[in-house]
N, C-alpha and C. Protein backbone atom coordinates (compact mmCIF):
# COMPACT_ATOMS: atom_id res chain seq x y z
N UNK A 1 27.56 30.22 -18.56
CA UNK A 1 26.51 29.83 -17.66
C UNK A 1 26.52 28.31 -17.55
N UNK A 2 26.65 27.56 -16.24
CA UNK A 2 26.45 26.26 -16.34
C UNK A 2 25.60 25.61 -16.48
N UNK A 3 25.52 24.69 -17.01
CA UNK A 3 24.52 23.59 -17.29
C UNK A 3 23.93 22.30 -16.23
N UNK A 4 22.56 22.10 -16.15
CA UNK A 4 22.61 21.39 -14.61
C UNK A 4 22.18 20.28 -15.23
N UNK A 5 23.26 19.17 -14.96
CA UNK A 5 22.78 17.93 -15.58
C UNK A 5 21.58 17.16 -14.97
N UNK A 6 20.76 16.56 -15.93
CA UNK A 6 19.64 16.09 -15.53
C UNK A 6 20.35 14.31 -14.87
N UNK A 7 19.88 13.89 -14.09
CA UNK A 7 19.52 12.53 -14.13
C UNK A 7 21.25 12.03 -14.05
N UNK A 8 22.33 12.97 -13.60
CA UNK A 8 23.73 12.70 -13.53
C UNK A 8 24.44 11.54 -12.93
N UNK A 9 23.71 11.02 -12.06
CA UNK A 9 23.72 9.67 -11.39
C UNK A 9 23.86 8.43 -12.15
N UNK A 10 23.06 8.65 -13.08
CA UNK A 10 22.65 7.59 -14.30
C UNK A 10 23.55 7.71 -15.32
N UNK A 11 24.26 8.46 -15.40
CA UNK A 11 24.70 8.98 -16.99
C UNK A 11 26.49 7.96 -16.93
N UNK A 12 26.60 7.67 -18.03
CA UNK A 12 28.03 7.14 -17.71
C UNK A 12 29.09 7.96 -17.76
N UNK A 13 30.26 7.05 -16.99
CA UNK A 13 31.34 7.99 -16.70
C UNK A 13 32.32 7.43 -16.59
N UNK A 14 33.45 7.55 -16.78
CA UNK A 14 34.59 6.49 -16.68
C UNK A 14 35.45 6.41 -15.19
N UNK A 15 34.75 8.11 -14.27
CA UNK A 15 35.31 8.21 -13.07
C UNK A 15 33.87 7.55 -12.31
N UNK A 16 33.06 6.95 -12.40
CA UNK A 16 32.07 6.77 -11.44
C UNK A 16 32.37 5.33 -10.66
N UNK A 17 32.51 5.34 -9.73
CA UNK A 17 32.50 3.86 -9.06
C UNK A 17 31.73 2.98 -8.02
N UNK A 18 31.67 1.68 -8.23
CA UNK A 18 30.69 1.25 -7.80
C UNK A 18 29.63 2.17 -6.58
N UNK A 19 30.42 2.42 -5.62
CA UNK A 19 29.75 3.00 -4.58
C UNK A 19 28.77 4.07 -4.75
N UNK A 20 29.16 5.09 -6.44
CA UNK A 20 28.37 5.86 -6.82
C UNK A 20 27.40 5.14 -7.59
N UNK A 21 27.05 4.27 -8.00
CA UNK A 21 26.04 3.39 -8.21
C UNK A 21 25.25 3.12 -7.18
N UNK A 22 25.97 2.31 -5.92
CA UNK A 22 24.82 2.16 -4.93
C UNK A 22 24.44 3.17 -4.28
N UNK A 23 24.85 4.41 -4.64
CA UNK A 23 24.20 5.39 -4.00
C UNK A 23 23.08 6.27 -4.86
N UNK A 24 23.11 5.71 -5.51
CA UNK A 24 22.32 6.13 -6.84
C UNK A 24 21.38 5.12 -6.77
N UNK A 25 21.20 4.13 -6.46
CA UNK A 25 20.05 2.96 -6.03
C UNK A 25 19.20 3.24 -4.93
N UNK A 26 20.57 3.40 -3.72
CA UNK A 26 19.87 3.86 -2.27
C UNK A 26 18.74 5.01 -2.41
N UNK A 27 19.17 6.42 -3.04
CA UNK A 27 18.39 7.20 -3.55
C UNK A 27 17.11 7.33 -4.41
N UNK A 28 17.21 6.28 -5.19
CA UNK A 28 15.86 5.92 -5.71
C UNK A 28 14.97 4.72 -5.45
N UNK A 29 15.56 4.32 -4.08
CA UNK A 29 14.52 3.30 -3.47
C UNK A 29 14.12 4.37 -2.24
N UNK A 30 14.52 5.26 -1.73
CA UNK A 30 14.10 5.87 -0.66
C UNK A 30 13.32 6.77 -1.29
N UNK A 31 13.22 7.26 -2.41
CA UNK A 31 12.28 8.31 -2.97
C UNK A 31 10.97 7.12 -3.87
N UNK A 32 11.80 6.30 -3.87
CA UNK A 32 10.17 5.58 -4.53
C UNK A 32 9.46 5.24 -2.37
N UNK A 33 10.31 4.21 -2.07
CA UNK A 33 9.29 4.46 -0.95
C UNK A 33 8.51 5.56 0.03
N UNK A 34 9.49 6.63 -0.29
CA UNK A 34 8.70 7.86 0.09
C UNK A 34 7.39 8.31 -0.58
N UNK A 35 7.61 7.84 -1.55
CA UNK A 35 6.25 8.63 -2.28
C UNK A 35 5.06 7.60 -2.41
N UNK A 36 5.84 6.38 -2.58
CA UNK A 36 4.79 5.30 -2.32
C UNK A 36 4.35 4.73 -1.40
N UNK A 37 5.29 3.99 -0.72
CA UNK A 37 5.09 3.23 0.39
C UNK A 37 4.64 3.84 1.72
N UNK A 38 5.48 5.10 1.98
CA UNK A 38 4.71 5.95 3.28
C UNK A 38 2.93 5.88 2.68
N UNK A 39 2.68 6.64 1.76
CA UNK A 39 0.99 6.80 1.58
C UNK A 39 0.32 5.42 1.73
N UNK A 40 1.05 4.50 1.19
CA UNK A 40 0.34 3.20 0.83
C UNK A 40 0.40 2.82 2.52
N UNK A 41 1.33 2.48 3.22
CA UNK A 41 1.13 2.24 4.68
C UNK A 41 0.22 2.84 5.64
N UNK A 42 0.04 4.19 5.35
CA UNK A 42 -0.62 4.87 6.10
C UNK A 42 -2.01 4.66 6.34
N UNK A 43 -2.32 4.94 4.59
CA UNK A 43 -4.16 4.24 3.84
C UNK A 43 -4.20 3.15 4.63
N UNK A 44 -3.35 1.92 4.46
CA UNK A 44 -3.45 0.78 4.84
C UNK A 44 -3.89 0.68 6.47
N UNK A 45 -3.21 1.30 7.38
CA UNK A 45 -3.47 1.54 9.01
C UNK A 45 -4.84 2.18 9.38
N UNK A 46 -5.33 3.06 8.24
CA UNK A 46 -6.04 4.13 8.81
C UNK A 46 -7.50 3.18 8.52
N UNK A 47 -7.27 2.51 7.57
CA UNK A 47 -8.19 1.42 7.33
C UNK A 47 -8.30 0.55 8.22
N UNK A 48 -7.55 -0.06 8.72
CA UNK A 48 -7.25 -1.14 9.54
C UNK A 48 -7.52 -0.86 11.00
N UNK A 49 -7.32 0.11 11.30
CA UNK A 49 -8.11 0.41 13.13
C UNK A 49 -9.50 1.24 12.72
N UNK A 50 -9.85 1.77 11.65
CA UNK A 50 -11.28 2.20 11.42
C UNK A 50 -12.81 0.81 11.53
N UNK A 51 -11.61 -0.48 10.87
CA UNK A 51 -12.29 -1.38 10.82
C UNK A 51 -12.75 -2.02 12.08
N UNK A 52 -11.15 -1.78 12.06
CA UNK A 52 -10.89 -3.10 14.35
C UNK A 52 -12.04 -2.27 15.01
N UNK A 53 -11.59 -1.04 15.10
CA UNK A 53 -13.05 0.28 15.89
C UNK A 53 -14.38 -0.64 15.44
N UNK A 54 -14.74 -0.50 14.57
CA UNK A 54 -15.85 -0.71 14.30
C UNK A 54 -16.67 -2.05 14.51
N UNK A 55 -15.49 -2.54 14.08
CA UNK A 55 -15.88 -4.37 14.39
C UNK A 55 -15.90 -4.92 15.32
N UNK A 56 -14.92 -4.45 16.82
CA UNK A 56 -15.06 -4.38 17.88
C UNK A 56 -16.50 -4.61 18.74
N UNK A 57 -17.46 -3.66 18.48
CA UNK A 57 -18.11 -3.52 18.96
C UNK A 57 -19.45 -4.19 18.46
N UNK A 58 -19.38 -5.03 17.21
CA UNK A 58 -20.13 -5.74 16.41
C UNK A 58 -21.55 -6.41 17.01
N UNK A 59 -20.78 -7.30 17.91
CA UNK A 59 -21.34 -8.47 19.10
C UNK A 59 -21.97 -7.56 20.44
N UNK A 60 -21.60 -6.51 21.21
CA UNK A 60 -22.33 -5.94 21.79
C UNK A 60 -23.52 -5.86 21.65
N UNK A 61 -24.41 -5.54 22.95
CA UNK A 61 -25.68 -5.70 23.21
C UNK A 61 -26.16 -4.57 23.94
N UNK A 62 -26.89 -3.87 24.41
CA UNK A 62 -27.14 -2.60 24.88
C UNK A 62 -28.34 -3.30 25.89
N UNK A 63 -28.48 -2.74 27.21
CA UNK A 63 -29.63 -3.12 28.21
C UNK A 63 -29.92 -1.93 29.25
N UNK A 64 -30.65 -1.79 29.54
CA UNK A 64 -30.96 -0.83 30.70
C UNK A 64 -30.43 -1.33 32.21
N UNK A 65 -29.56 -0.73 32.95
CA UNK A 65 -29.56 -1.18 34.42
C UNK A 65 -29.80 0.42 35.39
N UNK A 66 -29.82 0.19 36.83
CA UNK A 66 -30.33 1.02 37.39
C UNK A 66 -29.31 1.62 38.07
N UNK A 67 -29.29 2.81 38.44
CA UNK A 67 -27.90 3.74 39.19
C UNK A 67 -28.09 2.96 40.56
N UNK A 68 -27.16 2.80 41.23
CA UNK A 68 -27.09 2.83 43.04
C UNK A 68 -26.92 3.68 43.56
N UNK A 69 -26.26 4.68 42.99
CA UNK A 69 -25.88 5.91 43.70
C UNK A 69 -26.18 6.97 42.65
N UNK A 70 -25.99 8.71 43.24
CA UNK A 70 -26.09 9.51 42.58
C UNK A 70 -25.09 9.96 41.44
N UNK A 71 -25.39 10.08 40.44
CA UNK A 71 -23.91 10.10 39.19
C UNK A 71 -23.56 11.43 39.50
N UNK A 72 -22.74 11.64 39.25
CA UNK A 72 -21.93 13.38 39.97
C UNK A 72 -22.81 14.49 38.64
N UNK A 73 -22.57 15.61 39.08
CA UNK A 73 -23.80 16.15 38.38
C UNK A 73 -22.89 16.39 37.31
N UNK A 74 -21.77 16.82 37.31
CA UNK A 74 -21.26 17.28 36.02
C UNK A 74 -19.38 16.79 35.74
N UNK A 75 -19.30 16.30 34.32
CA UNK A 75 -18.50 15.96 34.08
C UNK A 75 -16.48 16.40 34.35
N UNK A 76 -15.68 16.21 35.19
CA UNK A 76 -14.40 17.21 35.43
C UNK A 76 -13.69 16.66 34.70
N UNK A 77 -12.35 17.29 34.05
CA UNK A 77 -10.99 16.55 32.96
C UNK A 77 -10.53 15.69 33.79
N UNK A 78 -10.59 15.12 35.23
CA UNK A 78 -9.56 14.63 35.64
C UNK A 78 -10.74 13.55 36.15
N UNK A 79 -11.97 13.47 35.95
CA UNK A 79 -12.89 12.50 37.05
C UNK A 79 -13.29 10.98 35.82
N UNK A 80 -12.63 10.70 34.93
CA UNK A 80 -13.08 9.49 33.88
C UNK A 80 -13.97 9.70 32.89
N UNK A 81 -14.22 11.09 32.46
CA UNK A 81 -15.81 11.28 31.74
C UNK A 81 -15.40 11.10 30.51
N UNK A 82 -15.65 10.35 29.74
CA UNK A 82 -16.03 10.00 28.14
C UNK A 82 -17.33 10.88 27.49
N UNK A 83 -17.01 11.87 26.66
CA UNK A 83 -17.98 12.31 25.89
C UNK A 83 -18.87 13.11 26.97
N UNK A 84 -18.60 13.51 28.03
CA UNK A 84 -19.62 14.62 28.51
C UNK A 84 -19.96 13.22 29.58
N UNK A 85 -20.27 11.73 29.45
CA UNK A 85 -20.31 11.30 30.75
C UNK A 85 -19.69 11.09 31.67
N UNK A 86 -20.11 10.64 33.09
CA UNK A 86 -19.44 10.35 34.56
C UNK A 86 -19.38 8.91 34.46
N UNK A 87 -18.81 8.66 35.24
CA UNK A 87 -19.40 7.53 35.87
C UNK A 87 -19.72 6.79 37.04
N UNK A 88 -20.49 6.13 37.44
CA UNK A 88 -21.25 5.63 38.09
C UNK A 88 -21.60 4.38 38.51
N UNK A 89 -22.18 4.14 39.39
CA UNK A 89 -22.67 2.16 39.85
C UNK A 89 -23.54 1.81 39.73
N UNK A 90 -23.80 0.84 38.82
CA UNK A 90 -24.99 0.72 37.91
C UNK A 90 -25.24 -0.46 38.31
N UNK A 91 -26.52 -1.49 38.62
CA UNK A 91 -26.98 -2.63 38.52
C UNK A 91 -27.84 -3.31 37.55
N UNK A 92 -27.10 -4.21 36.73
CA UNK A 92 -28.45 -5.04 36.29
C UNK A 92 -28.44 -6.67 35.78
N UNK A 93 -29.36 -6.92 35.25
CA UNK A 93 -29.65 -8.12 35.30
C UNK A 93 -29.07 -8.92 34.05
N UNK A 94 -28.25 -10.20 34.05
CA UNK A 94 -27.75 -10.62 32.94
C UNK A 94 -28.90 -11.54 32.23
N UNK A 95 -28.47 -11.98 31.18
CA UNK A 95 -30.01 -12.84 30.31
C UNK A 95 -29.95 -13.88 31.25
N UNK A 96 -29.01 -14.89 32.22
CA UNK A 96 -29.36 -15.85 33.21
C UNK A 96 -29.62 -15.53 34.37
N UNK A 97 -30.12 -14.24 34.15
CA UNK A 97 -30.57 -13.93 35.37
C UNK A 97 -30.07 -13.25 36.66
N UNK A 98 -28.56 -13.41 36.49
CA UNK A 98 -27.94 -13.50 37.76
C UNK A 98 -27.67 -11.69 38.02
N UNK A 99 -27.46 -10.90 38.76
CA UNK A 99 -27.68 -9.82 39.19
C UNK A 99 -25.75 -9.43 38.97
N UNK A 100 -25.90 -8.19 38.50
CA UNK A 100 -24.85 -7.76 38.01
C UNK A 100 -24.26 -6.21 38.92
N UNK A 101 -23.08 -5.86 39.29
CA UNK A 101 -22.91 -4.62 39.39
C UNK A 101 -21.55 -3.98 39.32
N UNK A 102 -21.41 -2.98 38.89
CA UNK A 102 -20.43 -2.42 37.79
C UNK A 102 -20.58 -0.95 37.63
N UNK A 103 -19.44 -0.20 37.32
CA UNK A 103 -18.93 1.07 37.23
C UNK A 103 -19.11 1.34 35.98
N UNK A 104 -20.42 2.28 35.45
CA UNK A 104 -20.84 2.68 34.39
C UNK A 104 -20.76 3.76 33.94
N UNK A 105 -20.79 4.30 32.13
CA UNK A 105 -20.59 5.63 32.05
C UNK A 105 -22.30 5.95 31.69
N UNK A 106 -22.71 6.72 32.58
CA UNK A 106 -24.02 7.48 32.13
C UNK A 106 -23.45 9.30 32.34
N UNK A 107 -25.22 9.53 31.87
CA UNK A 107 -25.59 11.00 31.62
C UNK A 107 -25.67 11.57 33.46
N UNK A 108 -24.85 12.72 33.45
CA UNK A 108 -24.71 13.54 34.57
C UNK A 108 -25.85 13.77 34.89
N UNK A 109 -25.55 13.55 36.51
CA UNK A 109 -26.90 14.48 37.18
C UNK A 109 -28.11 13.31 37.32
N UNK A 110 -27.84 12.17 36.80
CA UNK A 110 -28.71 10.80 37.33
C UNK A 110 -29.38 10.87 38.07
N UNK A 111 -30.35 10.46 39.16
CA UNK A 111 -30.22 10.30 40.69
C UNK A 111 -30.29 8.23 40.26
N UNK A 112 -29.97 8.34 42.27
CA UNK A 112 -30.25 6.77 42.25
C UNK A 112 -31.63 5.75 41.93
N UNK A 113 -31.78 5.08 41.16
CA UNK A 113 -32.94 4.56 40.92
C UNK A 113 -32.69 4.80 39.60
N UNK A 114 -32.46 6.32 38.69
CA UNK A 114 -32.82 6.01 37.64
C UNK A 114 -32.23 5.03 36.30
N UNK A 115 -32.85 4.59 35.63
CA UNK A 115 -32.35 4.38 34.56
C UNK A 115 -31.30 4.63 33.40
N UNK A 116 -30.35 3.92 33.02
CA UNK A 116 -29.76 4.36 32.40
C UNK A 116 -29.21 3.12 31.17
N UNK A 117 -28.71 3.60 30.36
CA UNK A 117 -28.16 2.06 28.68
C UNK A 117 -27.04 1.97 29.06
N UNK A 118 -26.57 0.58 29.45
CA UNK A 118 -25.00 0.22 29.04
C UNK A 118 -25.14 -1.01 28.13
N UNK A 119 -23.71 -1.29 27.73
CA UNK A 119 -23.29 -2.23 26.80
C UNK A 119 -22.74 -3.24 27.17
N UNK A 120 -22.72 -4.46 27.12
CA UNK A 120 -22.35 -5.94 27.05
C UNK A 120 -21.68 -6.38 25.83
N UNK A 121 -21.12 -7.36 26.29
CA UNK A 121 -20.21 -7.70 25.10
C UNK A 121 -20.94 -9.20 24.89
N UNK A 122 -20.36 -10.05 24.08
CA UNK A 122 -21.00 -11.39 24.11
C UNK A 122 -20.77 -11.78 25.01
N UNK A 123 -20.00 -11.79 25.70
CA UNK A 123 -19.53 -12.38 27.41
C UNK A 123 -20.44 -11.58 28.39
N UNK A 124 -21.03 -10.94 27.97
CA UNK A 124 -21.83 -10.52 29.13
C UNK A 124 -21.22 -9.63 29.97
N UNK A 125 -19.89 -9.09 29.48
CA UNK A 125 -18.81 -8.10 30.45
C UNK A 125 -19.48 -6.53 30.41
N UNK A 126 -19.55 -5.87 31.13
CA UNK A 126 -19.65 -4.59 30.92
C UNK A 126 -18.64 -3.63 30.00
N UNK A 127 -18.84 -3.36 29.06
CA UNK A 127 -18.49 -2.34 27.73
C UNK A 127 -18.63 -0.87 27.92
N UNK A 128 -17.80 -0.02 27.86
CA UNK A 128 -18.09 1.84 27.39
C UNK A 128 -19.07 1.29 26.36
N UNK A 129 -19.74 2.26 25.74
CA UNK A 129 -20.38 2.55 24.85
C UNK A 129 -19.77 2.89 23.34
N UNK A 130 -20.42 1.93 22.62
CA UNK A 130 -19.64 1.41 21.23
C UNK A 130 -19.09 3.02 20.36
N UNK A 131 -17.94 2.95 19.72
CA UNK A 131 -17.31 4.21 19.20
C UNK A 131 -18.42 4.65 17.80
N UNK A 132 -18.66 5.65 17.77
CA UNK A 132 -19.13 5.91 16.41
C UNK A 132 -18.45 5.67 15.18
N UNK A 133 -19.42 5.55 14.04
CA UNK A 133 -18.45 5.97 12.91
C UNK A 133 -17.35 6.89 12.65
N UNK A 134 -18.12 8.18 13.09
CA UNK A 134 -17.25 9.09 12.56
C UNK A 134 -16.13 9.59 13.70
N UNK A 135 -16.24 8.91 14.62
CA UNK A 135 -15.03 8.89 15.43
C UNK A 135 -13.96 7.40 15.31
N UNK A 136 -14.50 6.30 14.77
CA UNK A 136 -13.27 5.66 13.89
C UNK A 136 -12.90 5.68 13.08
N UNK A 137 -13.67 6.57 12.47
CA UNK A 137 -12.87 7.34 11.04
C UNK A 137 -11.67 7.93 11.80
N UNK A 138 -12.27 9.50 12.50
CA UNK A 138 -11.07 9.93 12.84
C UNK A 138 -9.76 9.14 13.71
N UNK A 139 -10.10 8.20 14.11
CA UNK A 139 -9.54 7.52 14.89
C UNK A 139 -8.28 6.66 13.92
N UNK A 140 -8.79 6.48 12.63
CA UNK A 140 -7.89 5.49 11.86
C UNK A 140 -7.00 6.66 11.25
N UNK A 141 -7.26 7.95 11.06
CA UNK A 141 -6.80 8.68 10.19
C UNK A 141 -6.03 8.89 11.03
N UNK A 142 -5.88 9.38 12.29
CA UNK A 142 -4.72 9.88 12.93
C UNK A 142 -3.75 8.76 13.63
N UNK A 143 -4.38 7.25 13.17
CA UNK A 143 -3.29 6.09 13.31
C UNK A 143 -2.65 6.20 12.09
N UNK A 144 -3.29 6.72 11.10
CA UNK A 144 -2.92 5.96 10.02
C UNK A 144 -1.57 7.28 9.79
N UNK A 145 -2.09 8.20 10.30
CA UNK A 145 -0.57 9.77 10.37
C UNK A 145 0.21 9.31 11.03
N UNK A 146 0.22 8.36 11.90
CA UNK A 146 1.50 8.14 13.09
C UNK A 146 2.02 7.10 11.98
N UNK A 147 1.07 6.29 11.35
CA UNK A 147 2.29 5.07 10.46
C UNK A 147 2.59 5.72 9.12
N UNK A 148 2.48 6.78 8.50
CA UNK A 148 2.48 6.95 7.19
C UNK A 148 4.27 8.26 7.88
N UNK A 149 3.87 8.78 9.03
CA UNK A 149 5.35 9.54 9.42
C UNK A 149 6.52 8.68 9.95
N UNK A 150 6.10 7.47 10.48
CA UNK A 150 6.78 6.51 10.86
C UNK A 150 7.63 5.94 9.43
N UNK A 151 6.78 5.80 8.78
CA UNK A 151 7.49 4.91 7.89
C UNK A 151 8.29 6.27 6.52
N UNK A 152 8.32 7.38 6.90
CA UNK A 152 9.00 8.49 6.36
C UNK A 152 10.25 8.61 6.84
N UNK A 153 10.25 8.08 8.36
CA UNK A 153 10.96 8.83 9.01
C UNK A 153 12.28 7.54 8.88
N UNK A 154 11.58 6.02 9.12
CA UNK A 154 12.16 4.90 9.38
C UNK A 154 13.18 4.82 7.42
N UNK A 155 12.18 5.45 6.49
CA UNK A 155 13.20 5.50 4.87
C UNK A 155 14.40 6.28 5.17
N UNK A 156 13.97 6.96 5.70
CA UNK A 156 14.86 8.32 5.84
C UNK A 156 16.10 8.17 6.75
N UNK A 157 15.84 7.40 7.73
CA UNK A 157 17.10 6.43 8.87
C UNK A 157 17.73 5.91 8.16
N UNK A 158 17.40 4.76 7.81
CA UNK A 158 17.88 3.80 6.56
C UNK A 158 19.19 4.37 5.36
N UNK A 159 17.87 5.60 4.42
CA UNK A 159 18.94 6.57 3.79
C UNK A 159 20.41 6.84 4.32
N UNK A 160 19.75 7.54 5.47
CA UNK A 160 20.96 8.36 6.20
C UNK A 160 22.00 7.18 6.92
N UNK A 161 21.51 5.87 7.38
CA UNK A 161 22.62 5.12 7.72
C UNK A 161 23.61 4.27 6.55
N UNK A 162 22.75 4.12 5.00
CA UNK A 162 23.71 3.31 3.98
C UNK A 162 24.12 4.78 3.21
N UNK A 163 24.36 6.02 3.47
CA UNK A 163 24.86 7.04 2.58
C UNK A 163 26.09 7.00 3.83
N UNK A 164 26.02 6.78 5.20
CA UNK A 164 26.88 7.68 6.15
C UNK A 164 28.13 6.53 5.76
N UNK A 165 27.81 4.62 6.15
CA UNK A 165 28.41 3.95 5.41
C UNK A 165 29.16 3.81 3.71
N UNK A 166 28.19 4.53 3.16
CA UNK A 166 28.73 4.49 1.73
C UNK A 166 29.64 5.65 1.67
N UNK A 167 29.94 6.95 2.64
CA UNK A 167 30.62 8.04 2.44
C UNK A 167 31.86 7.16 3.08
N UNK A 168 31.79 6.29 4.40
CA UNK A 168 33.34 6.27 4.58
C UNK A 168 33.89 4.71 4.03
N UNK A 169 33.09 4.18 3.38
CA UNK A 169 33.97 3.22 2.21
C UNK A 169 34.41 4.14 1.56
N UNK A 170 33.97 5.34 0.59
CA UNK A 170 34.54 6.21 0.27
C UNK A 170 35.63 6.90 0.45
N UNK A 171 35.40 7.51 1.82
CA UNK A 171 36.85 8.02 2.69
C UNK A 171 37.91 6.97 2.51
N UNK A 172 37.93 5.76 2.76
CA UNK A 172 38.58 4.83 2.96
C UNK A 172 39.13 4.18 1.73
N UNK A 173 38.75 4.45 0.76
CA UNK A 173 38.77 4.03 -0.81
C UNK A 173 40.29 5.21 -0.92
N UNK A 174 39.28 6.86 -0.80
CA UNK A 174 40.51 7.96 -1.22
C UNK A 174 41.40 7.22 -0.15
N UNK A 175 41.46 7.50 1.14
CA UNK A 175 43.09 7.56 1.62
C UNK A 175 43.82 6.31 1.47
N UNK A 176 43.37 5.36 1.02
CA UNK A 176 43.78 3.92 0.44
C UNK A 176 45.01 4.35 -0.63
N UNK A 177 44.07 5.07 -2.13
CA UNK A 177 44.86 5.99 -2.86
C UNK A 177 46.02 6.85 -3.11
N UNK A 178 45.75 8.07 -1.66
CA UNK A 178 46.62 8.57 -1.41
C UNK A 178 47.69 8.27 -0.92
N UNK A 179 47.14 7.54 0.43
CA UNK A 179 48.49 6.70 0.46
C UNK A 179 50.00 5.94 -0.87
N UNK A 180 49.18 5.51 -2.02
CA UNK A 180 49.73 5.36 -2.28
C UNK A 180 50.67 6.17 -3.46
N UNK A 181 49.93 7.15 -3.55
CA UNK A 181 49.90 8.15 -4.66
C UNK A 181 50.73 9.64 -3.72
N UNK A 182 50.38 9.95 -2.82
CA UNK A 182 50.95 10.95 -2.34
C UNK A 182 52.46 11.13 -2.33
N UNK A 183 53.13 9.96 -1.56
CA UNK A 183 54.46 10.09 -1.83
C UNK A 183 55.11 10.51 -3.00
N UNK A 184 54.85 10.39 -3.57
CA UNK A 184 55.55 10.48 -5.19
C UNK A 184 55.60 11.62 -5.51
N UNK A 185 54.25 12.44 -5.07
CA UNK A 185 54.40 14.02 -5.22
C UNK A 185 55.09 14.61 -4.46
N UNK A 186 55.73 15.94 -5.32
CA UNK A 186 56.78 16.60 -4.86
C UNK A 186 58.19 16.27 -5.32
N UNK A 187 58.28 14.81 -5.31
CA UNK A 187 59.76 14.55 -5.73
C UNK A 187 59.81 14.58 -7.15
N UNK A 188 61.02 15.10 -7.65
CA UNK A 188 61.34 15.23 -9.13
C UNK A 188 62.47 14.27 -9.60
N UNK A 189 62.42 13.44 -10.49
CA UNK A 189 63.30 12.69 -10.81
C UNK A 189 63.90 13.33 -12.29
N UNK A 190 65.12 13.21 -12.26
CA UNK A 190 66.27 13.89 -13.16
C UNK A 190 66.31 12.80 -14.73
């Protein structure tokens, strides 16, 4: 029954040569960054646009302006609706006063005149309505899946391009060899 050597890469040998060394390196930097560095990148992203989300919207200001027109009564996949709203032409007034008007997301089924909250930024620009928490949560987590597979996928390239190189230094090592070794076989000297 054979025996399955543990850890064979490592072990010395008098046939092992360099190239089986660096492939024995390549292999345990792609499995340490796999196990580390993908998770650690990922955490890191999913954090990092949960924050931008959030912080984003820091400086915003919220004000009432008034519809001009009727907001469509109900929200379609193809008509701009965020979260169940439409949108609409909204007027209102900036803190200097000056009269504002702009394509807003309100609640369906409005009429003109009524009331409705939009958001300002410190510039006074018209804003969607600031993201929730728990939608930049989800928002970082599924950035943070696109960089934590990215950077699986980008070890794993890497792997596969210094093993495909390290196989034909290899190739190129044997028929180096043979070349010089082949002839000889077959002939018998007396």
């Amino acid at each position: 029954m054979p025996t399955k050597v543990r850890l064979w890469r490592w072990r010395r040998n008098p046939l092992k040569r360099g190239l089986d060394v660096a492939e024995a390196w390549v292999v345990l930097a792609a499995g340490v960054l796999l196990a580390a560095g993908a998770p650690a990148v990922g955490a890191a992203t999913a954090v990092g646009v949960e924050n931008a989300t959030l912080r984003e919207s820091r400086d915003w200001h919220s004000t009432s302006a008034a519809l001009t027109e009727d907001a469509p009564a109900k929200a379609t996949l193809y008509s701009g609706s965020d979260n169940g709203r439409v949108r609409a032409t909204v007027r209102w007034t900036a803190s200097d006063g000056s009269p504002h008007t702009s394509s807003a997301l309100v609640k369906p089924g409005l009429q003109s005149g009524a009331r409705a909250t939009i958001w300002l930024d410190e510039h006074g620009a018209l804003r969607n309505p600031p993201t929730a928490p728990d939608a930049a949560r989800a928002q970082g987590i599924v950035f943070g899946s696109y960089a934590a597979t990215g950077t699986c996928l980008l070890v794993l390239g890497g792997r596969w391009a210094v093993q495909a190189r390290l196989d034909r230094r290899r190739t190129a090592e044997w028929e180096s060899e043979w070349a010089k070794v082949g002839p000889k076989w077959g002939h018998r000297t007396a």
